[in-house]
N, C-alpha and C. Protein backbone atom coordinates (compact mmCIF):
# COMPACT_ATOMS: atom_id res chain seq x y z
N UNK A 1 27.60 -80.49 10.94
CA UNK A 1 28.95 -80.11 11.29
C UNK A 1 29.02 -79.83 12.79
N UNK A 2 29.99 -80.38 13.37
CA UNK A 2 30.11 -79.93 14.74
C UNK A 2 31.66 -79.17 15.04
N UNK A 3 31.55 -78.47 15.51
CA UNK A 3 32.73 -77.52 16.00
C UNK A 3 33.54 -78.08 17.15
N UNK A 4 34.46 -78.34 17.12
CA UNK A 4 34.87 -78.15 18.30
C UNK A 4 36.37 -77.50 18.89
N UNK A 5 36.52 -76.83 20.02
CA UNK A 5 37.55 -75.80 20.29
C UNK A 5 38.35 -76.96 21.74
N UNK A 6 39.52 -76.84 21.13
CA UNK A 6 40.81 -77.13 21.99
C UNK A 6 41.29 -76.10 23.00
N UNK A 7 42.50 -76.74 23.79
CA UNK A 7 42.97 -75.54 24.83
C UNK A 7 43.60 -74.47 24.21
N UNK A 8 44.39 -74.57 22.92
CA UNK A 8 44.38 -73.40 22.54
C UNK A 8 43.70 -72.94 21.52
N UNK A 9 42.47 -73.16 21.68
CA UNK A 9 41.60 -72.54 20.55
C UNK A 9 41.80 -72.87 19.04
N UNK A 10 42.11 -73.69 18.70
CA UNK A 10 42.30 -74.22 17.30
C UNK A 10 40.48 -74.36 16.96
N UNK A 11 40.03 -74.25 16.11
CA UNK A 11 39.15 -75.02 15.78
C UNK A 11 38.98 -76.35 14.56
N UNK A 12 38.51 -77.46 15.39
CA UNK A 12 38.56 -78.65 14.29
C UNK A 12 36.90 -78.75 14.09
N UNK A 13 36.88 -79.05 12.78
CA UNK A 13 35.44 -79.30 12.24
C UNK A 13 35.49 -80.86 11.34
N UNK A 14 34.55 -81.14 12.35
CA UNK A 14 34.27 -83.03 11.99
C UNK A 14 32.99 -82.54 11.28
N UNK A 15 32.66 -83.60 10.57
CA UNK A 15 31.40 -84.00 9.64
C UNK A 15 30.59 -85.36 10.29
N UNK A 16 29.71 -85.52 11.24
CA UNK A 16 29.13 -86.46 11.79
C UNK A 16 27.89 -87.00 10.97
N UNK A 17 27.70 -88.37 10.69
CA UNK A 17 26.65 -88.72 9.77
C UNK A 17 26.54 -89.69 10.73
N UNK A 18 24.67 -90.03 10.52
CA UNK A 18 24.53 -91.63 11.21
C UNK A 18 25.51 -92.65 10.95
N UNK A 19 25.82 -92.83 9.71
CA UNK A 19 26.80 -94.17 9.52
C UNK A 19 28.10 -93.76 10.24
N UNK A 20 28.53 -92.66 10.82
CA UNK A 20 29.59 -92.11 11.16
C UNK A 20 29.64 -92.45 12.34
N UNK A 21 31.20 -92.56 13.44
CA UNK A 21 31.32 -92.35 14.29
C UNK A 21 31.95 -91.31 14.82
N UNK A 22 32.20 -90.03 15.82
CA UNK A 22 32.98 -89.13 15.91
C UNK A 22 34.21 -89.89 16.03
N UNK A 23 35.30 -89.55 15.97
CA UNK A 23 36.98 -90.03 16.36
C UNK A 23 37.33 -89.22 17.70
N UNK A 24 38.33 -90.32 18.42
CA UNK A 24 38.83 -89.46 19.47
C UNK A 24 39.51 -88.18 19.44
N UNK A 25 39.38 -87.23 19.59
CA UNK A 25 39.96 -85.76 19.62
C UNK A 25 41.12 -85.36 20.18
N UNK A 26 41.86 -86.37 20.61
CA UNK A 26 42.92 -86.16 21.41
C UNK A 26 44.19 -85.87 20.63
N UNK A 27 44.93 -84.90 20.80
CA UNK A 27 46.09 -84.03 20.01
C UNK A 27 47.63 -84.83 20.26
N UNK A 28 48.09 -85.13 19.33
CA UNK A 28 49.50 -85.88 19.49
C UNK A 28 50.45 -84.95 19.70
N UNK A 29 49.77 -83.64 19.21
CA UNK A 29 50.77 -82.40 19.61
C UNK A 29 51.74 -82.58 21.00
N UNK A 30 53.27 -82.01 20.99
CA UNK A 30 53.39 -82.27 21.92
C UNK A 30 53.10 -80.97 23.53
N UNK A 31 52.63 -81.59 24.51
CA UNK A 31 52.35 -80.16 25.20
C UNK A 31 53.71 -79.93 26.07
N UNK A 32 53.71 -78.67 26.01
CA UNK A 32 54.55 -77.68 26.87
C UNK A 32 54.19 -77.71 28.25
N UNK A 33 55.01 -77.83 29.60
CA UNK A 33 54.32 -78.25 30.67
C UNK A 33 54.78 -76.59 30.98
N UNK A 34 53.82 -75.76 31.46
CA UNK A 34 53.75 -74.07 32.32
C UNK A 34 53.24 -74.15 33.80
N UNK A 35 52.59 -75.47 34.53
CA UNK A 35 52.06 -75.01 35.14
C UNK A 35 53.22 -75.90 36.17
N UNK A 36 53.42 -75.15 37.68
CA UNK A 36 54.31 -75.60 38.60
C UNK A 36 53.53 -76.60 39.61
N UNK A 37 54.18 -77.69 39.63
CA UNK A 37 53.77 -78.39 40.79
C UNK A 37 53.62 -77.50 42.52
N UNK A 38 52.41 -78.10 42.63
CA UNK A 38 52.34 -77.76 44.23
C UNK A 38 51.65 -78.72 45.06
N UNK A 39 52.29 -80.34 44.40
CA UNK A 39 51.68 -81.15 45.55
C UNK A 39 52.57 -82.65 44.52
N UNK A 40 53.80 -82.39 45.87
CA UNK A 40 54.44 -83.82 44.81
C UNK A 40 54.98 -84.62 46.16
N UNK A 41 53.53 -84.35 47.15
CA UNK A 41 53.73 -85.70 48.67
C UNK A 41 53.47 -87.33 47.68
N UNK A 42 54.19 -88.41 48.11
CA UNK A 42 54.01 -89.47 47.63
C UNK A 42 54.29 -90.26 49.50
N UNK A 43 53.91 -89.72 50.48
CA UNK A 43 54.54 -90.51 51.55
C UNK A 43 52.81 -90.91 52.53
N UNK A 44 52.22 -89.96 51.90
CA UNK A 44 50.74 -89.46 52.60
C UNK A 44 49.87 -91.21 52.43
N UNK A 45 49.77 -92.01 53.86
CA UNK A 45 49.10 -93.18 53.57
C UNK A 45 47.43 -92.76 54.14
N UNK A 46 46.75 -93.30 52.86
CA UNK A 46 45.31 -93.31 53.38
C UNK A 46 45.04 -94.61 53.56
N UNK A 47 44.05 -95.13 55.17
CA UNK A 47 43.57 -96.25 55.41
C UNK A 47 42.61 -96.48 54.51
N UNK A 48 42.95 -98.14 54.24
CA UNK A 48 42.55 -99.02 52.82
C UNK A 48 41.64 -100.16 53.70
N UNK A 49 40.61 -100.34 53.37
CA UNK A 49 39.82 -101.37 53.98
C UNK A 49 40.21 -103.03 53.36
N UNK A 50 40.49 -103.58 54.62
CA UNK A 50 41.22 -104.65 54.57
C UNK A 50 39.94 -106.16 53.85
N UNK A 51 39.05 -106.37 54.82
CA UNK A 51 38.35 -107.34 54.33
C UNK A 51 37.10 -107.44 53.93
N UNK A 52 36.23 -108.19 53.09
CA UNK A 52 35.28 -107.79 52.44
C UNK A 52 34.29 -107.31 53.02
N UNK A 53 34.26 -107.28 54.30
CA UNK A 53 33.17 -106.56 54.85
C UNK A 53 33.48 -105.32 54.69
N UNK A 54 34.25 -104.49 54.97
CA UNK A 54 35.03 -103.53 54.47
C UNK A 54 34.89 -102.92 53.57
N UNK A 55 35.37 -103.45 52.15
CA UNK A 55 34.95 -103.25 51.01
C UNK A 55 33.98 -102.87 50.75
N UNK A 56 32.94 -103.80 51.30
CA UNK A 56 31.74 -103.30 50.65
C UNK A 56 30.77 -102.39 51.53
N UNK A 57 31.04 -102.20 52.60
CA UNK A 57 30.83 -100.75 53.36
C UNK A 57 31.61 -99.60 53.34
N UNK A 58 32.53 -99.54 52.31
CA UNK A 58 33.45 -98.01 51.80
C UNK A 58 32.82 -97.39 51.41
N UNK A 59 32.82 -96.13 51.66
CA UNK A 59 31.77 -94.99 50.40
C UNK A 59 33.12 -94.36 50.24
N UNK A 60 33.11 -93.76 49.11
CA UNK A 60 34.16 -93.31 48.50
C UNK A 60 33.52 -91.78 48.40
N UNK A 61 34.44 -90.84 49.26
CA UNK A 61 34.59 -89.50 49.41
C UNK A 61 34.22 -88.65 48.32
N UNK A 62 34.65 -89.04 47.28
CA UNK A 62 34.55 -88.50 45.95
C UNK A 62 33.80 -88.54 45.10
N UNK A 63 33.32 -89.60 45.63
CA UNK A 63 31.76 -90.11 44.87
C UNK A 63 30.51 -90.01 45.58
N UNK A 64 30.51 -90.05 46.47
CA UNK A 64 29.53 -90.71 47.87
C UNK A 64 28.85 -92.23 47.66
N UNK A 65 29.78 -92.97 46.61
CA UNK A 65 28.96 -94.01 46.03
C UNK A 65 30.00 -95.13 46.77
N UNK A 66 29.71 -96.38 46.65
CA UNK A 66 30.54 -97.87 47.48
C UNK A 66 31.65 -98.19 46.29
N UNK A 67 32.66 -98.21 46.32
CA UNK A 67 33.39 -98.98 45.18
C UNK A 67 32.99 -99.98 44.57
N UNK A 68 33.31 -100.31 43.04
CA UNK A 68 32.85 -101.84 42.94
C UNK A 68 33.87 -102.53 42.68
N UNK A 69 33.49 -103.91 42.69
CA UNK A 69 34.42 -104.80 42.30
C UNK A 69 35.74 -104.45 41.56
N UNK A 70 35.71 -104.03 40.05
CA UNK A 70 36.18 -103.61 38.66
C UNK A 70 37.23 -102.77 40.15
N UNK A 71 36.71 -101.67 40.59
CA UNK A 71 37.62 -100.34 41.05
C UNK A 71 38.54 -100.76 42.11
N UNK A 72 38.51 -101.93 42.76
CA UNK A 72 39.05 -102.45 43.74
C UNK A 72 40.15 -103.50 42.84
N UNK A 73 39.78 -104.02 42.22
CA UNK A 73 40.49 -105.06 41.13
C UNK A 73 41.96 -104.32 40.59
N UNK A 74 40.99 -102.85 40.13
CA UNK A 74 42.33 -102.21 39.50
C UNK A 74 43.31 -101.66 40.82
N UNK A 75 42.20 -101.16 41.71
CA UNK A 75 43.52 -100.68 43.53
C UNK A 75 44.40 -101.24 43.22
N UNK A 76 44.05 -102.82 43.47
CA UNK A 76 44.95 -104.01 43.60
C UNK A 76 46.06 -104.22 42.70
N UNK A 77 45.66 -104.02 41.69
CA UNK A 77 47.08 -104.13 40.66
C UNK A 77 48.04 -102.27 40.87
N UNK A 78 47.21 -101.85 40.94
CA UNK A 78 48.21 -100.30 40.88
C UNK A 78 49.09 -100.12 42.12
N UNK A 79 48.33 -100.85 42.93
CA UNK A 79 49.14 -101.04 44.06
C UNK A 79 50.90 -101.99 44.16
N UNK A 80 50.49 -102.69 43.08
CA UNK A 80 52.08 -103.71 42.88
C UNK A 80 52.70 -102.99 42.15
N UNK A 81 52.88 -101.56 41.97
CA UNK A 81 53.66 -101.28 40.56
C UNK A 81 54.72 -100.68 41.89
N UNK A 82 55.86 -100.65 41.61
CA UNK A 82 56.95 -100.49 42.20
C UNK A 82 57.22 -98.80 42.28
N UNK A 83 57.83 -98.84 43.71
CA UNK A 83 58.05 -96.89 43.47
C UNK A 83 59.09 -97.03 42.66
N UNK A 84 59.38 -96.02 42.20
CA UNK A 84 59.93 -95.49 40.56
C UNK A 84 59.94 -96.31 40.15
N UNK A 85 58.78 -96.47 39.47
CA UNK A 85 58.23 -97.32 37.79
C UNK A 85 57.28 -96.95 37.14
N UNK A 86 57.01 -97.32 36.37
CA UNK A 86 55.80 -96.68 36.33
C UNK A 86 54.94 -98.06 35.12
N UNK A 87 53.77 -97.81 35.14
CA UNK A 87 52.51 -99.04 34.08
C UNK A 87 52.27 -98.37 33.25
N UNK A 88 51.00 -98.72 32.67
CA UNK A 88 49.76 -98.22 31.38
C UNK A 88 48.86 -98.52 31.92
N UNK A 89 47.80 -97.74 31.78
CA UNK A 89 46.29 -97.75 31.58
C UNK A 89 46.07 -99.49 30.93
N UNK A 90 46.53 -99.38 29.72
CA UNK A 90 46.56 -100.33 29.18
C UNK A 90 47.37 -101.82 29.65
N UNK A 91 48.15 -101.42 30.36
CA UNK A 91 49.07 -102.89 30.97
C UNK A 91 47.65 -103.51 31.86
N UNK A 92 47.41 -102.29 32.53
CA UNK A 92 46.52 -103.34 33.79
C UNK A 92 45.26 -103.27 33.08
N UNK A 93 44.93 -103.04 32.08
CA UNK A 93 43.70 -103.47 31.31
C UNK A 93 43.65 -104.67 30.91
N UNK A 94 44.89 -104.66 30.20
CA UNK A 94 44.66 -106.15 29.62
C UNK A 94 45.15 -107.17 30.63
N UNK A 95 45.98 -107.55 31.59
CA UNK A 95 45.60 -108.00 32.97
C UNK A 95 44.33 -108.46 33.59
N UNK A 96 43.63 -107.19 33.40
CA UNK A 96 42.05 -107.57 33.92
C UNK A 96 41.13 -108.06 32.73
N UNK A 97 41.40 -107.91 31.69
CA UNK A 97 40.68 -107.93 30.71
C UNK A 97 39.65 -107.05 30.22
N UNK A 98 39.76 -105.91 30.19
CA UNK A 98 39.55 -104.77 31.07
C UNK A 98 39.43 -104.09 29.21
N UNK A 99 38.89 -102.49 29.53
CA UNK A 99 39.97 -101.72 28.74
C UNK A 99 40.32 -100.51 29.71
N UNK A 100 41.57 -99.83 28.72
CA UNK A 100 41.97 -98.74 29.55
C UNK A 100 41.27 -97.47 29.67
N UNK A 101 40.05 -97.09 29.45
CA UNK A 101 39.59 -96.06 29.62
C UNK A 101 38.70 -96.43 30.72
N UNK A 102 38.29 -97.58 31.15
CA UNK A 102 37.33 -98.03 32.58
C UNK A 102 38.69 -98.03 33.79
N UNK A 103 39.76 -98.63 33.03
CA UNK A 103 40.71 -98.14 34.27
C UNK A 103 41.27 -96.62 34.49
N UNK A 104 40.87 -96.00 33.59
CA UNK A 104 41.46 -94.27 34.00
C UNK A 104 40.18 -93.92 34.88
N UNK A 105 38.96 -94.74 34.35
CA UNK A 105 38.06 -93.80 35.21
C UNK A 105 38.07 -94.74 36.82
N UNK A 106 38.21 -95.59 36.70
CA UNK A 106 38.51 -96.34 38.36
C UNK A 106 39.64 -95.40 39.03
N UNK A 107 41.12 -94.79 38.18
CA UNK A 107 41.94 -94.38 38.92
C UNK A 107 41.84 -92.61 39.55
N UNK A 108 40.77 -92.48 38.30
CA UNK A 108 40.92 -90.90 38.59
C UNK A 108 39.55 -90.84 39.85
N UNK A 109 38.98 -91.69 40.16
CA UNK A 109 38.17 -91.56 41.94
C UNK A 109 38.85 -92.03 42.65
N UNK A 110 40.20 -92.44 42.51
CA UNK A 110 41.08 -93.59 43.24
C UNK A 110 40.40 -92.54 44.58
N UNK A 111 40.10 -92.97 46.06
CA UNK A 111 40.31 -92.24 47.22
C UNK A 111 41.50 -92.30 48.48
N UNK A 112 42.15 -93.75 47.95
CA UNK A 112 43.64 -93.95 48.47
C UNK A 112 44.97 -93.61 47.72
N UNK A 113 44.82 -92.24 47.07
CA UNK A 113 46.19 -91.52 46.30
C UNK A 113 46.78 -90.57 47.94
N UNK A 114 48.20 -91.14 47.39
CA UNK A 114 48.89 -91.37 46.86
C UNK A 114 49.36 -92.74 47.32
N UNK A 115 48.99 -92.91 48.56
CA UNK A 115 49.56 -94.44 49.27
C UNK A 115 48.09 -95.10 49.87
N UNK A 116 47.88 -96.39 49.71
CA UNK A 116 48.53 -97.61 49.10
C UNK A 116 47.85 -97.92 47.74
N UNK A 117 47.30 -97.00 46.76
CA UNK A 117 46.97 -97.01 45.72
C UNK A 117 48.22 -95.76 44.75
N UNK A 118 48.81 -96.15 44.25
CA UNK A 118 49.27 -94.94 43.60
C UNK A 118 49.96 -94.96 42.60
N UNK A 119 48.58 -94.12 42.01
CA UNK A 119 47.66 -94.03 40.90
C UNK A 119 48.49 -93.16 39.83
N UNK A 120 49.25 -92.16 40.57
CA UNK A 120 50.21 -91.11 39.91
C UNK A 120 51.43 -92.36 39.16
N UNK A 121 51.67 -93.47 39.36
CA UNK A 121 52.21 -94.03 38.36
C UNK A 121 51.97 -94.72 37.07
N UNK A 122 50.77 -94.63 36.88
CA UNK A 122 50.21 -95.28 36.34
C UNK A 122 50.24 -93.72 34.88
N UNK A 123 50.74 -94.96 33.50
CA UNK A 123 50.73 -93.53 32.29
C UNK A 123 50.10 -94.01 31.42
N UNK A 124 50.20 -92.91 29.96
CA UNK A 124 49.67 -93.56 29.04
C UNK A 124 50.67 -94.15 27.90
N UNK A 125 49.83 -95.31 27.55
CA UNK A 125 50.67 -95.90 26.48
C UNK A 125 51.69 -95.45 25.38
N UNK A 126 51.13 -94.26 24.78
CA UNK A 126 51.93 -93.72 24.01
C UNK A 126 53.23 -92.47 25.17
N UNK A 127 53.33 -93.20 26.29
CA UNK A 127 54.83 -92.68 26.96
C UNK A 127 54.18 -91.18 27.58
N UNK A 128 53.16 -90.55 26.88
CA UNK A 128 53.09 -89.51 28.07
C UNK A 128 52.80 -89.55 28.96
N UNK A 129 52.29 -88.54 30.23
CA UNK A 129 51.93 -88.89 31.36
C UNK A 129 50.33 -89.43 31.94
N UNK A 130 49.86 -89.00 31.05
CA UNK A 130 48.31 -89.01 30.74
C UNK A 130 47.59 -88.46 31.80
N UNK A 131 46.87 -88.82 32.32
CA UNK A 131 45.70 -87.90 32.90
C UNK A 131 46.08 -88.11 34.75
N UNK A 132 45.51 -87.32 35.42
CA UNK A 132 45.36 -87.27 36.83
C UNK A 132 44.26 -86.55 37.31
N UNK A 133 43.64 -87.09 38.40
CA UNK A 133 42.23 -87.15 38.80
C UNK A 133 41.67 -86.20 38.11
N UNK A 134 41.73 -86.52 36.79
CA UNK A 134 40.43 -85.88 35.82
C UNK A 134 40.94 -85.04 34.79
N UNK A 135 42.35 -84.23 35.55
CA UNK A 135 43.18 -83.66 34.68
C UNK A 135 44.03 -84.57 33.38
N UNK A 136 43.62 -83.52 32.33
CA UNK A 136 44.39 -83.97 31.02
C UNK A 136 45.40 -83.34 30.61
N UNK A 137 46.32 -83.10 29.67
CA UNK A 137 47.07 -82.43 28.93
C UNK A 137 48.64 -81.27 30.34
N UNK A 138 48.30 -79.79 29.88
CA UNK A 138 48.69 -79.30 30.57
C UNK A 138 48.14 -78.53 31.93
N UNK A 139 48.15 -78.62 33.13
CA UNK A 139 47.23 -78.55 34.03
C UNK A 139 47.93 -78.72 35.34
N UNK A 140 47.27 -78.18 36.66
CA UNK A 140 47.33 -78.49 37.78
C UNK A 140 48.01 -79.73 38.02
N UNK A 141 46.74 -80.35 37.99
CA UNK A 141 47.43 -82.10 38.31
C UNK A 141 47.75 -82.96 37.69
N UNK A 142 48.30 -82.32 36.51
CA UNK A 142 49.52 -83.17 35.78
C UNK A 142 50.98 -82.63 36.64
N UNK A 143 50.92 -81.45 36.47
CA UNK A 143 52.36 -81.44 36.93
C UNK A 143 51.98 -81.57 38.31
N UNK A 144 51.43 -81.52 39.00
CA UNK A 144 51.57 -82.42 40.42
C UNK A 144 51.63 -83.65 40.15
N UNK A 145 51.75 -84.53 39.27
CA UNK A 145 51.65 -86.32 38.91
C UNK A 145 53.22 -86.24 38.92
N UNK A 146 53.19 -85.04 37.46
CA UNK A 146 54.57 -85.40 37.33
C UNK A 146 56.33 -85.23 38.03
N UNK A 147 55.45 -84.24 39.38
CA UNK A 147 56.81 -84.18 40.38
C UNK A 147 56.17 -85.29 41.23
N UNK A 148 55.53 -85.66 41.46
CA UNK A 148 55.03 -87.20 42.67
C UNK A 148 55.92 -88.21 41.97
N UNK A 149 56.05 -88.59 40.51
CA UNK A 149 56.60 -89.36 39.91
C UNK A 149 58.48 -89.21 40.12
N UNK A 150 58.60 -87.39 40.04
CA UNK A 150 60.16 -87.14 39.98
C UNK A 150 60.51 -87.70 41.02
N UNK A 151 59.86 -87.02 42.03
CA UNK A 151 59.89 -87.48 43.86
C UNK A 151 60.54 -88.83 43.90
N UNK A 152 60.11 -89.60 43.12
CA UNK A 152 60.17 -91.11 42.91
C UNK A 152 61.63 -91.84 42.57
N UNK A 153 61.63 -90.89 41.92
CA UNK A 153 62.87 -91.11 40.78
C UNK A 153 62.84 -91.29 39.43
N UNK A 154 61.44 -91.13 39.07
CA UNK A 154 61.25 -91.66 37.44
C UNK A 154 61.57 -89.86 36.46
N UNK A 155 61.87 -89.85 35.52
CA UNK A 155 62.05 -88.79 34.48
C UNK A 155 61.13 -88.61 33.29
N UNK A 156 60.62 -87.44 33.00
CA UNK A 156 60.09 -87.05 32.22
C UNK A 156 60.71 -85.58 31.80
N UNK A 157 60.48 -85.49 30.54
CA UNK A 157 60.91 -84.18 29.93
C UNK A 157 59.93 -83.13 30.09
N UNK A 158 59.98 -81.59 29.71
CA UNK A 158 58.98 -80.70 29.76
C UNK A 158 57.77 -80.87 28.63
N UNK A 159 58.12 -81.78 27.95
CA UNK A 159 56.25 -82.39 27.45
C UNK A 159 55.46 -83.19 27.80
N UNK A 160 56.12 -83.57 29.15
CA UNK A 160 55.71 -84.64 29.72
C UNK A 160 55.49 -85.82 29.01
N UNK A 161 56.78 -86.37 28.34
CA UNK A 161 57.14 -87.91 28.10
C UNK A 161 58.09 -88.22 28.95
N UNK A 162 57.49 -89.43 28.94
CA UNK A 162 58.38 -90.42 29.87
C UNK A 162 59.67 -90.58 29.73
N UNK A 163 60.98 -90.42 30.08
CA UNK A 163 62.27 -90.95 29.64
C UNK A 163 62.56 -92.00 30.48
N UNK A 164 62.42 -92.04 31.82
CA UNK A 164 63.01 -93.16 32.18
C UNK A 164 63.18 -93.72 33.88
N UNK A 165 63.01 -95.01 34.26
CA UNK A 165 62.45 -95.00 35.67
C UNK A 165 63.74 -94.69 36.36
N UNK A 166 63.39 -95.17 37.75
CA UNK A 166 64.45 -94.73 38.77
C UNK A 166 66.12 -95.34 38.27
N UNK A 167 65.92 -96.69 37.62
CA UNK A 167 66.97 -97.21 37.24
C UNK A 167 67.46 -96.71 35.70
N UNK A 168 66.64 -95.57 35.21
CA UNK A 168 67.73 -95.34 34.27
C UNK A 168 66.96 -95.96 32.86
N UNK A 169 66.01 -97.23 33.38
CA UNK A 169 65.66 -97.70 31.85
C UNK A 169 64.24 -96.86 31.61
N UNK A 170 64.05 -97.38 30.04
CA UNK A 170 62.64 -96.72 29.63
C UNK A 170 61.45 -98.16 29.64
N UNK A 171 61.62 -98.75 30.88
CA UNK A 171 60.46 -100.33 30.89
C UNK A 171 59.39 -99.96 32.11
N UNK A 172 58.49 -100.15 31.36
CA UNK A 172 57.10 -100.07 31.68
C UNK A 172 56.68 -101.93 32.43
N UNK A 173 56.04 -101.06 33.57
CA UNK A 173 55.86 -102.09 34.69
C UNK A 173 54.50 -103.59 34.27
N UNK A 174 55.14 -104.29 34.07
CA UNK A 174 53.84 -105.41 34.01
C UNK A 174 53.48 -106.48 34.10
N UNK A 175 54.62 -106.96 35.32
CA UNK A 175 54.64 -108.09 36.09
C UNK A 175 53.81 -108.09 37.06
N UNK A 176 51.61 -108.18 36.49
CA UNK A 176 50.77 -108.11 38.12
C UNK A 176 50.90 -109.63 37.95
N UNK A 177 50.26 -109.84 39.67
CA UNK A 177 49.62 -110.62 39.79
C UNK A 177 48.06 -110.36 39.96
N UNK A 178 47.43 -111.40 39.06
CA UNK A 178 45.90 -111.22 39.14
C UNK A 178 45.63 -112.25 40.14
């Protein structure tokens, strides 16, 4: 038996067997957003290394490690998503051929947030806001995502679902070019 404790302390008890796999733990509950934005700049440009020499002499601040290919691939597409709009994890996954949990983890070292990577538009499939550099659920840097996003013009409610971009509709961005 393994235990495990949520943010508010619920406890869920899984039954793990070899033939078993654990299931993702993630709560459909909807969350209550409490915590106040205190960082909703979307104008802030960080220099982006232009050509492959470039590239491949970046160390990334956050990592101390060189980007790879995959993390530059996804820059590139997060970079075409239009201010107030917003993607999926999953749009530019399957784009790359990808899945979306290698692109949350490419976005959450993104080191060019908020400009010319920006990453704060980018949600999750099921319409919430999903994660920001590392943050999940209710937190710091969700609601800093989710006023970078207001900033924008896009809408979300206080559970942080999506209602709707700058124009009013509820369409999710996914015209890249690869």
């Amino acid at each position: 038996m393994v235990e495990l404790r949520t943010r508010t302390q619920k406890t869920i008890t899984k039954t793990l067997t070899k033939s078993t796999k654990p299931t993702k733990s993630r709560s459909t509950k909807k969350i209550l957003q409490t915590f106040v934005a205190k960082d909703d700049n979307v104008e802030l440009m960080i220099p982006f290394p232009k050509t492959e020499q470039e590239k491949k002499e970046y160390i990334n601040p956050k990592t101390t490690r060189p980007l790879t290919a995959f993390q530059y691939k996804v820059y590139d597409l997060c970079s075409q998503i239009p201010r107030g709009q917003v993607s999926t994890y999953k749009a530019i996954s399957d784009a790359l051929n990808g899945g979306p949990r290698a692109v949350g983890q490419a976005l959450r070292i993104n080191p060019f947030c908020p400009l010319p990577i920006p990453c704060h538009r980018v949600i999750a499939s099921d319409m919430s806001i999903g994660g920001f550099s590392g943050g999940w659920g209710d937190c710091q840097f969700v609601a800093d995502k989710k006023a970078k996003l207001a900033k924008e013009g896009c809408k979300f409610n206080d559970h942080y679902q999506f209602e709707s971009n700058i124009d009013g509709k509820k369409v999710i961005f996914t015209n890249f070019k690869v």
